[in-house]
C-alpha atoms as a PDB file:
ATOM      1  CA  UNK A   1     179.537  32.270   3.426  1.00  0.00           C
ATOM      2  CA  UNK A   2     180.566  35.673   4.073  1.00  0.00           C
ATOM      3  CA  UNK A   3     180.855  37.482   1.294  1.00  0.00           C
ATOM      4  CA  UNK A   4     184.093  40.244   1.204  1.00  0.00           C
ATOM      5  CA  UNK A   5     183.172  43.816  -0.052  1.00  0.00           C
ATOM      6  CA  UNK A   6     184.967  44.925  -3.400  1.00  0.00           C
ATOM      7  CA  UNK A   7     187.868  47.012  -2.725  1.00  0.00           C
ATOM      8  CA  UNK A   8     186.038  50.315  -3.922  1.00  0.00           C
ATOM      9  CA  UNK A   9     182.835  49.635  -1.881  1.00  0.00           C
ATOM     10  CA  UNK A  10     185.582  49.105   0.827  1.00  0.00           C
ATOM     11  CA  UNK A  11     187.545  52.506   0.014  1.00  0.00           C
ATOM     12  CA  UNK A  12     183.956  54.169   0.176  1.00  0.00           C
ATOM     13  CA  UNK A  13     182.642  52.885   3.430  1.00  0.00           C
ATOM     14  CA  UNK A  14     186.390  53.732   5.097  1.00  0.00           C
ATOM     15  CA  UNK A  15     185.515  57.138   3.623  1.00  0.00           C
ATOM     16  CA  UNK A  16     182.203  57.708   5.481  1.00  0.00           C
ATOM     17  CA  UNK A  17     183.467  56.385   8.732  1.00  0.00           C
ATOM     18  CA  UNK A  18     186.010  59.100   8.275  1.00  0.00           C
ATOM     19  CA  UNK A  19     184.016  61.716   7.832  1.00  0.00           C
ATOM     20  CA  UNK A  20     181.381  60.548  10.788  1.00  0.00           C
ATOM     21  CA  UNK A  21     184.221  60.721  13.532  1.00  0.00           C
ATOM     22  CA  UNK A  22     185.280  64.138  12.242  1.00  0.00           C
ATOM     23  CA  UNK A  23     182.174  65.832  12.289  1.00  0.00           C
ATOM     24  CA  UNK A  24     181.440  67.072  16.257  1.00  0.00           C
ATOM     25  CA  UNK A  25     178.376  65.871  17.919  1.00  0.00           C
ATOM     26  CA  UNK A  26     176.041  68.219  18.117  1.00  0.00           C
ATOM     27  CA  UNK A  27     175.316  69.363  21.548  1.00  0.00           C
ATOM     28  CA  UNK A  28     171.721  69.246  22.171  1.00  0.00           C
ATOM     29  CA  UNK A  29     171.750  70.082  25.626  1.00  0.00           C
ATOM     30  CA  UNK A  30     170.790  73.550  24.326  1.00  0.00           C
ATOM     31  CA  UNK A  31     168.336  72.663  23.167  1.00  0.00           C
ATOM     32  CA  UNK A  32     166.469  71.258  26.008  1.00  0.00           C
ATOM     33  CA  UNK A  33     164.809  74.109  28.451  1.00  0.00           C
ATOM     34  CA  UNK A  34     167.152  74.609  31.725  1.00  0.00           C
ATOM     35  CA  UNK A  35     165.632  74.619  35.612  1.00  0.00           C
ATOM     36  CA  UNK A  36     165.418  78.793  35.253  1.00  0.00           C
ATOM     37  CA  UNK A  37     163.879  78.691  31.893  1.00  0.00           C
ATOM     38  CA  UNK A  38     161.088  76.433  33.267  1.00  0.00           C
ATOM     39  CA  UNK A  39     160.451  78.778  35.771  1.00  0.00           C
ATOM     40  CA  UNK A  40     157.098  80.012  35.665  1.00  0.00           C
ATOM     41  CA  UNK A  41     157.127  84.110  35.215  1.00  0.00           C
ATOM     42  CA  UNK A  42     156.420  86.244  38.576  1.00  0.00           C
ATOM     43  CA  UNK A  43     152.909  86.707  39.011  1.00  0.00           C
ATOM     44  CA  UNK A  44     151.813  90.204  38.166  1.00  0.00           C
ATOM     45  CA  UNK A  45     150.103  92.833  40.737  1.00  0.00           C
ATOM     46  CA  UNK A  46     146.362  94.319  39.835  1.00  0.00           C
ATOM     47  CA  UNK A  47     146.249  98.000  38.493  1.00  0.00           C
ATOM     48  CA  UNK A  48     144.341  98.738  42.163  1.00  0.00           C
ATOM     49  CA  UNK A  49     141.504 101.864  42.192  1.00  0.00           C
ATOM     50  CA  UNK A  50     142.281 102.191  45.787  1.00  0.00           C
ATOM     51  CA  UNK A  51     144.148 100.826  48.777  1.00  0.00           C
ATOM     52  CA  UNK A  52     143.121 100.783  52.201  1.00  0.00           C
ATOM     53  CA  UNK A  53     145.651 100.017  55.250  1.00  0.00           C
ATOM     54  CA  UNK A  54     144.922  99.151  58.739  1.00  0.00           C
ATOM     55  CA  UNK A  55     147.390  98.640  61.032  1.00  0.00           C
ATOM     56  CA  UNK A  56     146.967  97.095  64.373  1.00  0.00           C
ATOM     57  CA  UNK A  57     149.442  96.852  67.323  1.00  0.00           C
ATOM     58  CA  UNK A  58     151.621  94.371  69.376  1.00  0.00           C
ATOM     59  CA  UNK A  59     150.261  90.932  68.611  1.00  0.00           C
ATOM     60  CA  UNK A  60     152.183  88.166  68.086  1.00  0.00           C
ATOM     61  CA  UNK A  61     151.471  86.001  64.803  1.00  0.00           C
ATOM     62  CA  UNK A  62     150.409  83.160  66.848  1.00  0.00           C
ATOM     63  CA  UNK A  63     148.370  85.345  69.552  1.00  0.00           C
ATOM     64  CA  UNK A  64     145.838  86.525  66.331  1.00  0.00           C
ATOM     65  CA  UNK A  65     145.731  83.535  64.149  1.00  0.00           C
ATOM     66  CA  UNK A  66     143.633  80.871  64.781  1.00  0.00           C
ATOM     67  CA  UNK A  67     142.853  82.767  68.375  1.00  0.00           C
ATOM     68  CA  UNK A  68     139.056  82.941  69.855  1.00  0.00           C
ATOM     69  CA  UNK A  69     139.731  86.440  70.781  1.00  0.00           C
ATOM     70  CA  UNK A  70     139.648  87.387  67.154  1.00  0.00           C
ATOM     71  CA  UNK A  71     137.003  85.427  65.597  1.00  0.00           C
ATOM     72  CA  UNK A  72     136.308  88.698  62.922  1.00  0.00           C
ATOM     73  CA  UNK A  73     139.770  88.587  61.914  1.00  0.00           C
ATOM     74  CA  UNK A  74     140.202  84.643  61.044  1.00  0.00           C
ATOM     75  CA  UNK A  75     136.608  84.747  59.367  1.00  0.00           C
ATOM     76  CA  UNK A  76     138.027  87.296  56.908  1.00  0.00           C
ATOM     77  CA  UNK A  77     141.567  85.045  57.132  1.00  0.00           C
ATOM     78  CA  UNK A  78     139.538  82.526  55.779  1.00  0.00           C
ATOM     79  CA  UNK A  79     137.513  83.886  53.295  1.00  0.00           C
ATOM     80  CA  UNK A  80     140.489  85.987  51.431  1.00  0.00           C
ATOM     81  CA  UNK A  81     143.848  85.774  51.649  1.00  0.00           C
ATOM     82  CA  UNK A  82     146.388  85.401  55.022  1.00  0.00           C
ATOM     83  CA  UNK A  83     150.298  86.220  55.077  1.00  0.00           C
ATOM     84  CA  UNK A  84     151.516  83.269  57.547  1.00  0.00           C
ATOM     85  CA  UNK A  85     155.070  84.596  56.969  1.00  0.00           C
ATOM     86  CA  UNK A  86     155.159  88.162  57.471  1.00  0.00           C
ATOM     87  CA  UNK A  87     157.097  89.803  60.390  1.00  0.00           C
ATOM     88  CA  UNK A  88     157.218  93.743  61.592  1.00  0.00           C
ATOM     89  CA  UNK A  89     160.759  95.060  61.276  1.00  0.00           C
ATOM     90  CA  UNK A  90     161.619  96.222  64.543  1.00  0.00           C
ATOM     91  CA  UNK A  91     160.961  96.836  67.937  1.00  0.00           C
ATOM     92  CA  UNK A  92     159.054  99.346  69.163  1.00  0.00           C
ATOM     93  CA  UNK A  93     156.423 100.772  66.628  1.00  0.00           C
ATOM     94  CA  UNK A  94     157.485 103.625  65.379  1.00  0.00           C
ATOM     95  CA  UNK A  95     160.318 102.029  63.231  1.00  0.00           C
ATOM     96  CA  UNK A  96     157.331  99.953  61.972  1.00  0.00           C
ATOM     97  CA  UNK A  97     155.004 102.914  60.801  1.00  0.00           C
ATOM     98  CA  UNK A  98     157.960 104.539  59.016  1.00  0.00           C
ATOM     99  CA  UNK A  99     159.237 101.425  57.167  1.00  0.00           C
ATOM    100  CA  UNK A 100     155.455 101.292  55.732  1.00  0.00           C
ATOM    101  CA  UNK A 101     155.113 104.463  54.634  1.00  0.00           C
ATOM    102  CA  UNK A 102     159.032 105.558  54.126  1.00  0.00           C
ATOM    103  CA  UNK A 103     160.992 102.204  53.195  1.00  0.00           C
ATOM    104  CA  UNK A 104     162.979 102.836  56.000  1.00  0.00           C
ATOM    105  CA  UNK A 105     163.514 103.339  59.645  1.00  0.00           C
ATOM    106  CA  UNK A 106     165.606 105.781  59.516  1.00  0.00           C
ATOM    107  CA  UNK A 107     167.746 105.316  61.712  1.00  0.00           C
ATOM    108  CA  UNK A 108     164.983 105.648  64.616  1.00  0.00           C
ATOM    109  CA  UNK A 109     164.903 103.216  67.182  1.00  0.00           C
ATOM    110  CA  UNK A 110     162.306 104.594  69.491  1.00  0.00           C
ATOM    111  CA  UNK A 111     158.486 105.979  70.059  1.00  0.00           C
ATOM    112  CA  UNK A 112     160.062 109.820  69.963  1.00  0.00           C
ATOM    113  CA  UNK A 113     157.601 112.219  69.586  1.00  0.00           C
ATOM    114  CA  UNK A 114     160.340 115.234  68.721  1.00  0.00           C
ATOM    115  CA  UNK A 115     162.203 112.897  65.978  1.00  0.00           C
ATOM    116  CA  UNK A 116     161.532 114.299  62.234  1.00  0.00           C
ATOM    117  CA  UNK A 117     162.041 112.844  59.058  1.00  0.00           C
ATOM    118  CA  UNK A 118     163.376 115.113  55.943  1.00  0.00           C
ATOM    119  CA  UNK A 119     163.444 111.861  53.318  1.00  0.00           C
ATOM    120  CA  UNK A 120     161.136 111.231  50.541  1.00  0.00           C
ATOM    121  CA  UNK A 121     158.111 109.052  51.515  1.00  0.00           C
ATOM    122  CA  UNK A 122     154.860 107.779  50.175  1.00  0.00           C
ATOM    123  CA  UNK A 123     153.021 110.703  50.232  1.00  0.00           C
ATOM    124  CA  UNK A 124     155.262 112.471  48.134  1.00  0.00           C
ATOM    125  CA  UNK A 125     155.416 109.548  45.488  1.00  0.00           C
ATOM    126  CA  UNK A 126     151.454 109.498  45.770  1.00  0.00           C
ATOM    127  CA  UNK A 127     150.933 113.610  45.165  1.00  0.00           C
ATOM    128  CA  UNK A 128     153.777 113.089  42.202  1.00  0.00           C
ATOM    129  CA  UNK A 129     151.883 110.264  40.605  1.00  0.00           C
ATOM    130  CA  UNK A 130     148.106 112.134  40.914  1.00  0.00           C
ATOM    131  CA  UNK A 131     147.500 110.084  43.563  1.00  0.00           C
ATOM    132  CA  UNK A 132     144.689 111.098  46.298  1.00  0.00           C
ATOM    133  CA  UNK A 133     145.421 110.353  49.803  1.00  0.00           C
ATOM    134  CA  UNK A 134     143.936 110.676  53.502  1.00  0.00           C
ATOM    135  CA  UNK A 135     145.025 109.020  56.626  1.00  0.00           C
ATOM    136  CA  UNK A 136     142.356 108.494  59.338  1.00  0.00           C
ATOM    137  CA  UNK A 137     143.546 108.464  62.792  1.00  0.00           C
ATOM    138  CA  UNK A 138     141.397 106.920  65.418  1.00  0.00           C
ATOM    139  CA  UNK A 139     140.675 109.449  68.565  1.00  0.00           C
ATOM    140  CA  UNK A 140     143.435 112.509  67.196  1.00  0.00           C
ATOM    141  CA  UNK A 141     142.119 115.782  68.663  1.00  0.00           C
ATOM    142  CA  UNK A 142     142.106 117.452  65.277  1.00  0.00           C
ATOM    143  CA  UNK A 143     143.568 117.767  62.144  1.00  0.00           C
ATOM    144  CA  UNK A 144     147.455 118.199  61.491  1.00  0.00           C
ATOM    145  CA  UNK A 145     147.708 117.707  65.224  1.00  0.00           C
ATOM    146  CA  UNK A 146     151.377 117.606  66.713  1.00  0.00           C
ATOM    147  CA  UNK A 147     152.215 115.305  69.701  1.00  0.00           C
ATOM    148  CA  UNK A 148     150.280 113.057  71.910  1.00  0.00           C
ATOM    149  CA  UNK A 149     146.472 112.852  73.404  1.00  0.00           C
ATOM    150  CA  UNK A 150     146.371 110.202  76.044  1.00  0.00           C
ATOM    151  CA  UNK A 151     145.206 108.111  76.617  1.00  0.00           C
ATOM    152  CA  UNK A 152     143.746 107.627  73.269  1.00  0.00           C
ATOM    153  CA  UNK A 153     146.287 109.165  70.918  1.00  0.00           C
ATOM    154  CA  UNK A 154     149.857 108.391  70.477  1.00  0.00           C
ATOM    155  CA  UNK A 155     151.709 110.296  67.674  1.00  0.00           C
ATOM    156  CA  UNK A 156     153.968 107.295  67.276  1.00  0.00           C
ATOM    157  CA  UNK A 157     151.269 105.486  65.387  1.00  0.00           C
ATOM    158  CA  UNK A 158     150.783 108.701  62.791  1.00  0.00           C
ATOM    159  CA  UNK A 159     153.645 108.056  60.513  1.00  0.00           C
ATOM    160  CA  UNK A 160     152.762 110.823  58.721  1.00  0.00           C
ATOM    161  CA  UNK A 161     153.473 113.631  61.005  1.00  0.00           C
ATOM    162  CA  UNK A 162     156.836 112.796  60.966  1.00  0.00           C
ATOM    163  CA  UNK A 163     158.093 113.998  57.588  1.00  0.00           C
ATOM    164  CA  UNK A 164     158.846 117.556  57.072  1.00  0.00           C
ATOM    165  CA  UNK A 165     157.212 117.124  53.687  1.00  0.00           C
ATOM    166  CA  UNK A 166     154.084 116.767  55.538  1.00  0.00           C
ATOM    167  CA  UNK A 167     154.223 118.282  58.821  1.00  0.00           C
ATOM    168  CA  UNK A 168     155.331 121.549  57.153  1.00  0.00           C
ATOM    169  CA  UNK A 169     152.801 121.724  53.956  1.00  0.00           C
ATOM    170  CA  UNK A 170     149.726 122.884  55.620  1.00  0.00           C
ATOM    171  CA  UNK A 171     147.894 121.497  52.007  1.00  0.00           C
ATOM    172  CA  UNK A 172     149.019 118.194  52.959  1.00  0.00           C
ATOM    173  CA  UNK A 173     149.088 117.949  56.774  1.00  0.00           C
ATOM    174  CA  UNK A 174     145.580 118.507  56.569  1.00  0.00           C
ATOM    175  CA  UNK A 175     144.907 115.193  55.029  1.00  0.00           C
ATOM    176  CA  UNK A 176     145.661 113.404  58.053  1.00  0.00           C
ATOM    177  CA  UNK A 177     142.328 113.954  59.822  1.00  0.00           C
ATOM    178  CA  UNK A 178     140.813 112.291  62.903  1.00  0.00           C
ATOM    179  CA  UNK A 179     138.666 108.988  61.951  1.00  0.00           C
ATOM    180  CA  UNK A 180     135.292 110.543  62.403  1.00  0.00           C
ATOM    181  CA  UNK A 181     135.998 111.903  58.922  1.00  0.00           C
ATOM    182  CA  UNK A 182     135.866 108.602  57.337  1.00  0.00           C
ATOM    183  CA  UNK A 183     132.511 107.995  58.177  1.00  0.00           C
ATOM    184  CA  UNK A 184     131.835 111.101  56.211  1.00  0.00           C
ATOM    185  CA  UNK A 185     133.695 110.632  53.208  1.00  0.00           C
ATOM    186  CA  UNK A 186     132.524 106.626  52.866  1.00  0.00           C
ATOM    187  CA  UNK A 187     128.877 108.016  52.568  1.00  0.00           C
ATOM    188  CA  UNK A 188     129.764 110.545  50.075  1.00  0.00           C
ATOM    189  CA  UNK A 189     131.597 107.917  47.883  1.00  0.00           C
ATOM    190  CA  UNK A 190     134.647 110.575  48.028  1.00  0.00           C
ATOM    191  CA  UNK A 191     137.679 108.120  49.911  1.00  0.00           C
ATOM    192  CA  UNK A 192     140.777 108.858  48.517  1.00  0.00           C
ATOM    193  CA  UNK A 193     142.802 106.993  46.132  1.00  0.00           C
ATOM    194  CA  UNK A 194     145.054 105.726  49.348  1.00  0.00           C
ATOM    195  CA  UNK A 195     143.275 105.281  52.631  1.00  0.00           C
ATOM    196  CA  UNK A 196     145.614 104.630  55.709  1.00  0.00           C
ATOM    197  CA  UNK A 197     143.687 103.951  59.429  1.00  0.00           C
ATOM    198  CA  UNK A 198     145.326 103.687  62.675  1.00  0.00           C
ATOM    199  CA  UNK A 199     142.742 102.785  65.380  1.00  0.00           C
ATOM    200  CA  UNK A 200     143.319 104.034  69.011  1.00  0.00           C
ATOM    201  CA  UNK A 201     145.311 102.889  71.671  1.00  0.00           C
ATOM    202  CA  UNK A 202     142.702 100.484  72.759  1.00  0.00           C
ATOM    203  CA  UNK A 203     141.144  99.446  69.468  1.00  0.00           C
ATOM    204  CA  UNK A 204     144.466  98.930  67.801  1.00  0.00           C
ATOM    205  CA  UNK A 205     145.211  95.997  70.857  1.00  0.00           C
ATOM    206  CA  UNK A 206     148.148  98.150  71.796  1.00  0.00           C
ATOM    207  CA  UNK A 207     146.488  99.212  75.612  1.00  0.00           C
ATOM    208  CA  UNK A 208     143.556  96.308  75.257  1.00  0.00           C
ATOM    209  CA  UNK A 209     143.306  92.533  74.635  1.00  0.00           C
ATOM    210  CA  UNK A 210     143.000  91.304  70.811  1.00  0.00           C
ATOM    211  CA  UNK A 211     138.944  91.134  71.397  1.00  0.00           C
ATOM    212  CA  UNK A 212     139.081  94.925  71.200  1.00  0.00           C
ATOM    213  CA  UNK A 213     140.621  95.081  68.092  1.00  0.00           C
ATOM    214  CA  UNK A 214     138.420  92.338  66.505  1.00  0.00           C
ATOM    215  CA  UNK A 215     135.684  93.870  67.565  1.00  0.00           C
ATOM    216  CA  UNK A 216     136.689  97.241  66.184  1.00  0.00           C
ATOM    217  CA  UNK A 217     137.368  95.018  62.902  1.00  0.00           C
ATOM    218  CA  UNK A 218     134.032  93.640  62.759  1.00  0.00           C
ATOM    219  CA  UNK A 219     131.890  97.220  63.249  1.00  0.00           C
ATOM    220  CA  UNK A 220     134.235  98.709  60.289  1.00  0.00           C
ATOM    221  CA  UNK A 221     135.692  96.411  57.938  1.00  0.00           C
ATOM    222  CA  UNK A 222     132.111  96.112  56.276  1.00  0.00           C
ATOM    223  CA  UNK A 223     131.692  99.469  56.024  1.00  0.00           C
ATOM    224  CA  UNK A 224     134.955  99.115  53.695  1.00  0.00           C
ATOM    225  CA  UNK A 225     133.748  96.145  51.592  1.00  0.00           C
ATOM    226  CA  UNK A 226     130.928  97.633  50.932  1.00  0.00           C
ATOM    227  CA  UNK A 227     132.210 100.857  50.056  1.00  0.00           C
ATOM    228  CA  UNK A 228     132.504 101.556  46.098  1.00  0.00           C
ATOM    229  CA  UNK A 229     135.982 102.502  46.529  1.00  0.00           C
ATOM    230  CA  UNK A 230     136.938  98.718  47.561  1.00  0.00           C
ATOM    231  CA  UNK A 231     134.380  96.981  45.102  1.00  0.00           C
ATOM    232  CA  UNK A 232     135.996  99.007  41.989  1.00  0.00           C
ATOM    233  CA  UNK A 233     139.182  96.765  42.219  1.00  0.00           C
ATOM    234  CA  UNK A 234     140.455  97.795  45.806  1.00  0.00           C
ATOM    235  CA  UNK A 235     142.402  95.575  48.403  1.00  0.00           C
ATOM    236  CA  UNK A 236     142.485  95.744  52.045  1.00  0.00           C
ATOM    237  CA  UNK A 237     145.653  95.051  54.354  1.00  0.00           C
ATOM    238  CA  UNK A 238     145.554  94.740  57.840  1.00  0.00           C
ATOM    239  CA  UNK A 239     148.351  93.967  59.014  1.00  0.00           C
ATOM    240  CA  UNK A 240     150.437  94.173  62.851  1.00  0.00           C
ATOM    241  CA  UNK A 241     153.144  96.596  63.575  1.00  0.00           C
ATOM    242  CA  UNK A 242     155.140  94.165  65.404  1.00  0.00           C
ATOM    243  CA  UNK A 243     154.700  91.283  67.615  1.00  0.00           C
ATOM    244  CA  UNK A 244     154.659  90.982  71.413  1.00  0.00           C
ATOM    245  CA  UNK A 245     158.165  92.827  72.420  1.00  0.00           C
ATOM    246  CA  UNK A 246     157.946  90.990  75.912  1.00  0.00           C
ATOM    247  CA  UNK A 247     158.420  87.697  74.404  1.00  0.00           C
ATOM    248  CA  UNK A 248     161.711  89.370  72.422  1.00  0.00           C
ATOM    249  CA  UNK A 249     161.289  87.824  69.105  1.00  0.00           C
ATOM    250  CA  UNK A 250     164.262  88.771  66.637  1.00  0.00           C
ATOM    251  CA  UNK A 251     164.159  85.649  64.378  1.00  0.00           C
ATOM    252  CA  UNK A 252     164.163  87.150  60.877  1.00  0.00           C
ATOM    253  CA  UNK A 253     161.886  85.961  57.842  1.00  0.00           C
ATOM    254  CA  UNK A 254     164.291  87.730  55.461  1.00  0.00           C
ATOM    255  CA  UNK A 255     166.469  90.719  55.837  1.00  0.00           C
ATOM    256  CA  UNK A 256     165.019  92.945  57.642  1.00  0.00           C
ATOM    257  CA  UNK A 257     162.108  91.100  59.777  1.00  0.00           C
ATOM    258  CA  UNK A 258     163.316  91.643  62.891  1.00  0.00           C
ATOM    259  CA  UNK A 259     159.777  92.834  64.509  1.00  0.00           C
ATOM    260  CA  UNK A 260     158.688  89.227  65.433  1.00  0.00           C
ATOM    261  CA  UNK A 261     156.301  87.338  63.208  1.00  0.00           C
ATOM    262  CA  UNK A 262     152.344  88.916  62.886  1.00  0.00           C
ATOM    263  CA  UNK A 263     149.252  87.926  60.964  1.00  0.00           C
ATOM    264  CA  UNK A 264     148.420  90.103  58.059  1.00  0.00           C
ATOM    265  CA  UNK A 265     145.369  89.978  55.575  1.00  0.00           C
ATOM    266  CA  UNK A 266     145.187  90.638  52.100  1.00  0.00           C
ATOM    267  CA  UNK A 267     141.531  91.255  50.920  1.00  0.00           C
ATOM    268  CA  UNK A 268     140.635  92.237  47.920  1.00  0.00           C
ATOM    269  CA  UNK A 269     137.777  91.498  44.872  1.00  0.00           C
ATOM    270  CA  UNK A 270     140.600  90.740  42.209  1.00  0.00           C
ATOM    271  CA  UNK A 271     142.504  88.716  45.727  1.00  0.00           C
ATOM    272  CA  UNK A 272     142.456  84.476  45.370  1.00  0.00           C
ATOM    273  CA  UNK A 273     139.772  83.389  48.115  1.00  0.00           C
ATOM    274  CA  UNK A 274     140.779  81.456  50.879  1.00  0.00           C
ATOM    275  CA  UNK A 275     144.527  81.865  50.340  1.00  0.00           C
ATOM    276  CA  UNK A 276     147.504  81.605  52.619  1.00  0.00           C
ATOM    277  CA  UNK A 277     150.585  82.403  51.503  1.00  0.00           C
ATOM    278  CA  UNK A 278     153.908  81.019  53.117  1.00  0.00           C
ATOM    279  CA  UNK A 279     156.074  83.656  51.379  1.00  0.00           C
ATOM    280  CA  UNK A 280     158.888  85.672  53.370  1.00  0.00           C
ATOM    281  CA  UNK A 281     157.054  89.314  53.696  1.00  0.00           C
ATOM    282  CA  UNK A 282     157.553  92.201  55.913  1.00  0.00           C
ATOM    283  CA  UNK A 283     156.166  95.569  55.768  1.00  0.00           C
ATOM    284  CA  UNK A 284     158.533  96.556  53.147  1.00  0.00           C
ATOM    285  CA  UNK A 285     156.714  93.732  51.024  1.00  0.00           C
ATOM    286  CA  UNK A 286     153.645  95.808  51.960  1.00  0.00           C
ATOM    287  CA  UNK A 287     154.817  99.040  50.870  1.00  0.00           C
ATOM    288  CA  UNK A 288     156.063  97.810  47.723  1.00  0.00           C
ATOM    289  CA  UNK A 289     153.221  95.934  46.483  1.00  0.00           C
ATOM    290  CA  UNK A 290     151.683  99.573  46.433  1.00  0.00           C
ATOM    291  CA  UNK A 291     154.468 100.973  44.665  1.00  0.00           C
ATOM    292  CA  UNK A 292     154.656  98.613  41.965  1.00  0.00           C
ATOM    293  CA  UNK A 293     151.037  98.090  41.547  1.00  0.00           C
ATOM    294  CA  UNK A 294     150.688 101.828  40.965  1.00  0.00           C
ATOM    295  CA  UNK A 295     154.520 102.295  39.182  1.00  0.00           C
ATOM    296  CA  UNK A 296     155.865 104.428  41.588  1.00  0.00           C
ATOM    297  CA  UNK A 297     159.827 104.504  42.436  1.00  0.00           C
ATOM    298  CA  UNK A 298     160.650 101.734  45.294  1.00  0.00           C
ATOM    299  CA  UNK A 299     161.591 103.696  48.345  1.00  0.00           C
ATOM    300  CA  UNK A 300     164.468 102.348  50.159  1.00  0.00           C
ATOM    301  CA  UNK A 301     164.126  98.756  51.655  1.00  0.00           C
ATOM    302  CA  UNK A 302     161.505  98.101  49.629  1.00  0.00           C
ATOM    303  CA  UNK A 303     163.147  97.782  46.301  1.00  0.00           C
ATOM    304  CA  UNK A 304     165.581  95.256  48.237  1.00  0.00           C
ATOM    305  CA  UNK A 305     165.109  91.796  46.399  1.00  0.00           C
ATOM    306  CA  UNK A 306     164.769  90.415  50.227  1.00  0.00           C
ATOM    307  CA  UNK A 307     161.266  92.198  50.042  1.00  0.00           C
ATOM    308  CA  UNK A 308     159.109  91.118  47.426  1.00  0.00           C
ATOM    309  CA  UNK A 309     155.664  92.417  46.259  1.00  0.00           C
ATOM    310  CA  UNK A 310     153.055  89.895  47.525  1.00  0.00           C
ATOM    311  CA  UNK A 311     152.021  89.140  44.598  1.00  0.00           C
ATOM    312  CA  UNK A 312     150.973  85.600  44.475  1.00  0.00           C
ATOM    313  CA  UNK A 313     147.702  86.486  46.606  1.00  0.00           C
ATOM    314  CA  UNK A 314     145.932  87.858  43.333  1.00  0.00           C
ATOM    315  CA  UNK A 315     144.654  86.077  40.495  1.00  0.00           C
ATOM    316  CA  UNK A 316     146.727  85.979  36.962  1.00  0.00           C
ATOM    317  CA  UNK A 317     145.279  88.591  34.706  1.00  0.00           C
ATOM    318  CA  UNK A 318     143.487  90.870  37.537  1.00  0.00           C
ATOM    319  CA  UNK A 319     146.528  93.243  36.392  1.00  0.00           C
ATOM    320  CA  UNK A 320     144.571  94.415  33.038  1.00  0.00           C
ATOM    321  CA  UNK A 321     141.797  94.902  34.403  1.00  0.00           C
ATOM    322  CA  UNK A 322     141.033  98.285  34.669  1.00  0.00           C
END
């Protein structure tokens, strides 16, 4: 038998319903973390003592990586960390040289050798912070020296020459000093805070095959890793200037990678072993990984969003260590 509710238990439960279909649902959609809040935080760069960068010439990604003309360089691709999407930003080199070390090209669009540069660049964020810096250039007839030496020397691989904030300071045009000078100041434990090397015309791969340049790699490179300067939390990049401008590569990684893809190392002691990263880099990547692991202003391209510090090739926490 069913039995019927008394008309004030009745009036009562009408009541409730009343107030439940009133009352808004509350949304707990908000609750619940989004895609973007899930996101894991960007990984953080390392505090570096020193950086060291080696650029080598004309060698297409595919011509250096996994090659048996370079058995040096894939050893160390192996045992540190490889860029397998990083391109040079234009074609020829000096474009290249000034995007790493000014953020931009400028506006230059060939090897001239009477071109100047009156823009803020690295050196003058380095000096400003209390930075040290030397670049060593492989067969230059002296310091500070203007123009080219063949068949050795080209000026267009000394990106430093080209800024009037260099060239003209005698105090600083100085510190770009022919590579027997490394050498010297790797014994004495006195290598500047940054270290920039161009090799020669032959041992960069520009005028000789990639065999040169690997075996250039393999009679220096451990004279940097075992240097105190790269033990005390230093990295390493060696990376191309562009890639092989007869086979006319413009396909872009990002925004401005027009140079044609080349291989680039990261090594470094605070640097995830045996990493390759498939990231979108160019050289503007490069030059701000520098600048934002020692908090200096982002020149140009490189604060672009398109060019992003290559961060994930270090391990989480290497930034406090100090």
């Amino acid at each position: 038998m069913i039995k019927l509710l008394q008309p004030k238990c009745l009036l009562t439960l009408m009541l409730t319903l009343l107030l439940i279909s009133c009352t808004p649902i509350r949304d707990m959609s908000a609750q619940l973390p989004s895609a973007s809040n899930m996101s894991l935080a960007p990984a953080s760069l390392p505090a570096f003592k020193h950086v060291f960068v080696i650029v080598l010439e004309n060698k297409e990604y595919d011509q250096v990586n996994g090659s048996a003309s370079a058995p040096y360089f894939n050893a160390l691709a192996h045992q540190y960390g490889l860029a397998a999407n990083y391109y040079g930003i234009l074609h020829p080199s000096l474009p290249n040289y000034l995007a790493l070390t000014g953020g931009s090209t400028f506006d230059i669009t060939s090897n001239c050798t009477d071109c100047t540069v009156a823009q803020t660049n690295l050196v003058d964020q380095l000096e400003a912070a209390g930075k040290s810096w030397k670049a060593y250039i492989e067969s230059m007839p002296g310091a500070c020296f203007v123009g080219d030496a063949p068949p050795l020397y080209r000026q267009k691989h000394n990106p430093f020459i080209y800024y009037d904030s260099v060239r003209n300071d005698p105090a600083r045009c100085n510190k770009i000093v022919p590579f027997t000078q490394f050498a010297i100041d790797a014994q004495a434990n006195a290598l500047p805070d940054y270290v920039w090397i161009t090799p020669n015309m032959c041992n960069d791969s520009h005028d000789c095959p990639a065999s040169a340049s690997d075996a250039w790699l393999a009679t220096w490179i451990p004279h940097i890793l075992n240097s105190q300067a790269w033990k005390d939390n230093g990295v390493l990049f060696i990376t191309y200037d562009e890639g092989d401008t007869k086979r006319v590569i413009t396909t872009s990684c990002c925004q401005h990678g027009n140079g044609g893809q080349v291989a680039t190392l990261v090594i470094s002691p605070l640097s995830k072993p045996g990493y390759q990263s498939l990231v979108a880099y160019d050289h503007y990547s490069l030059l701000r990984t520098i600048e934002d692991a020692w908090g200096l202003p982002e020149l140009g391209q490189a604060a672009c969003d398109c060019a992003p510090p290559m961060a994930d090739f270090f391990v989480p926490n290497t930034a406090a260590r100090r």
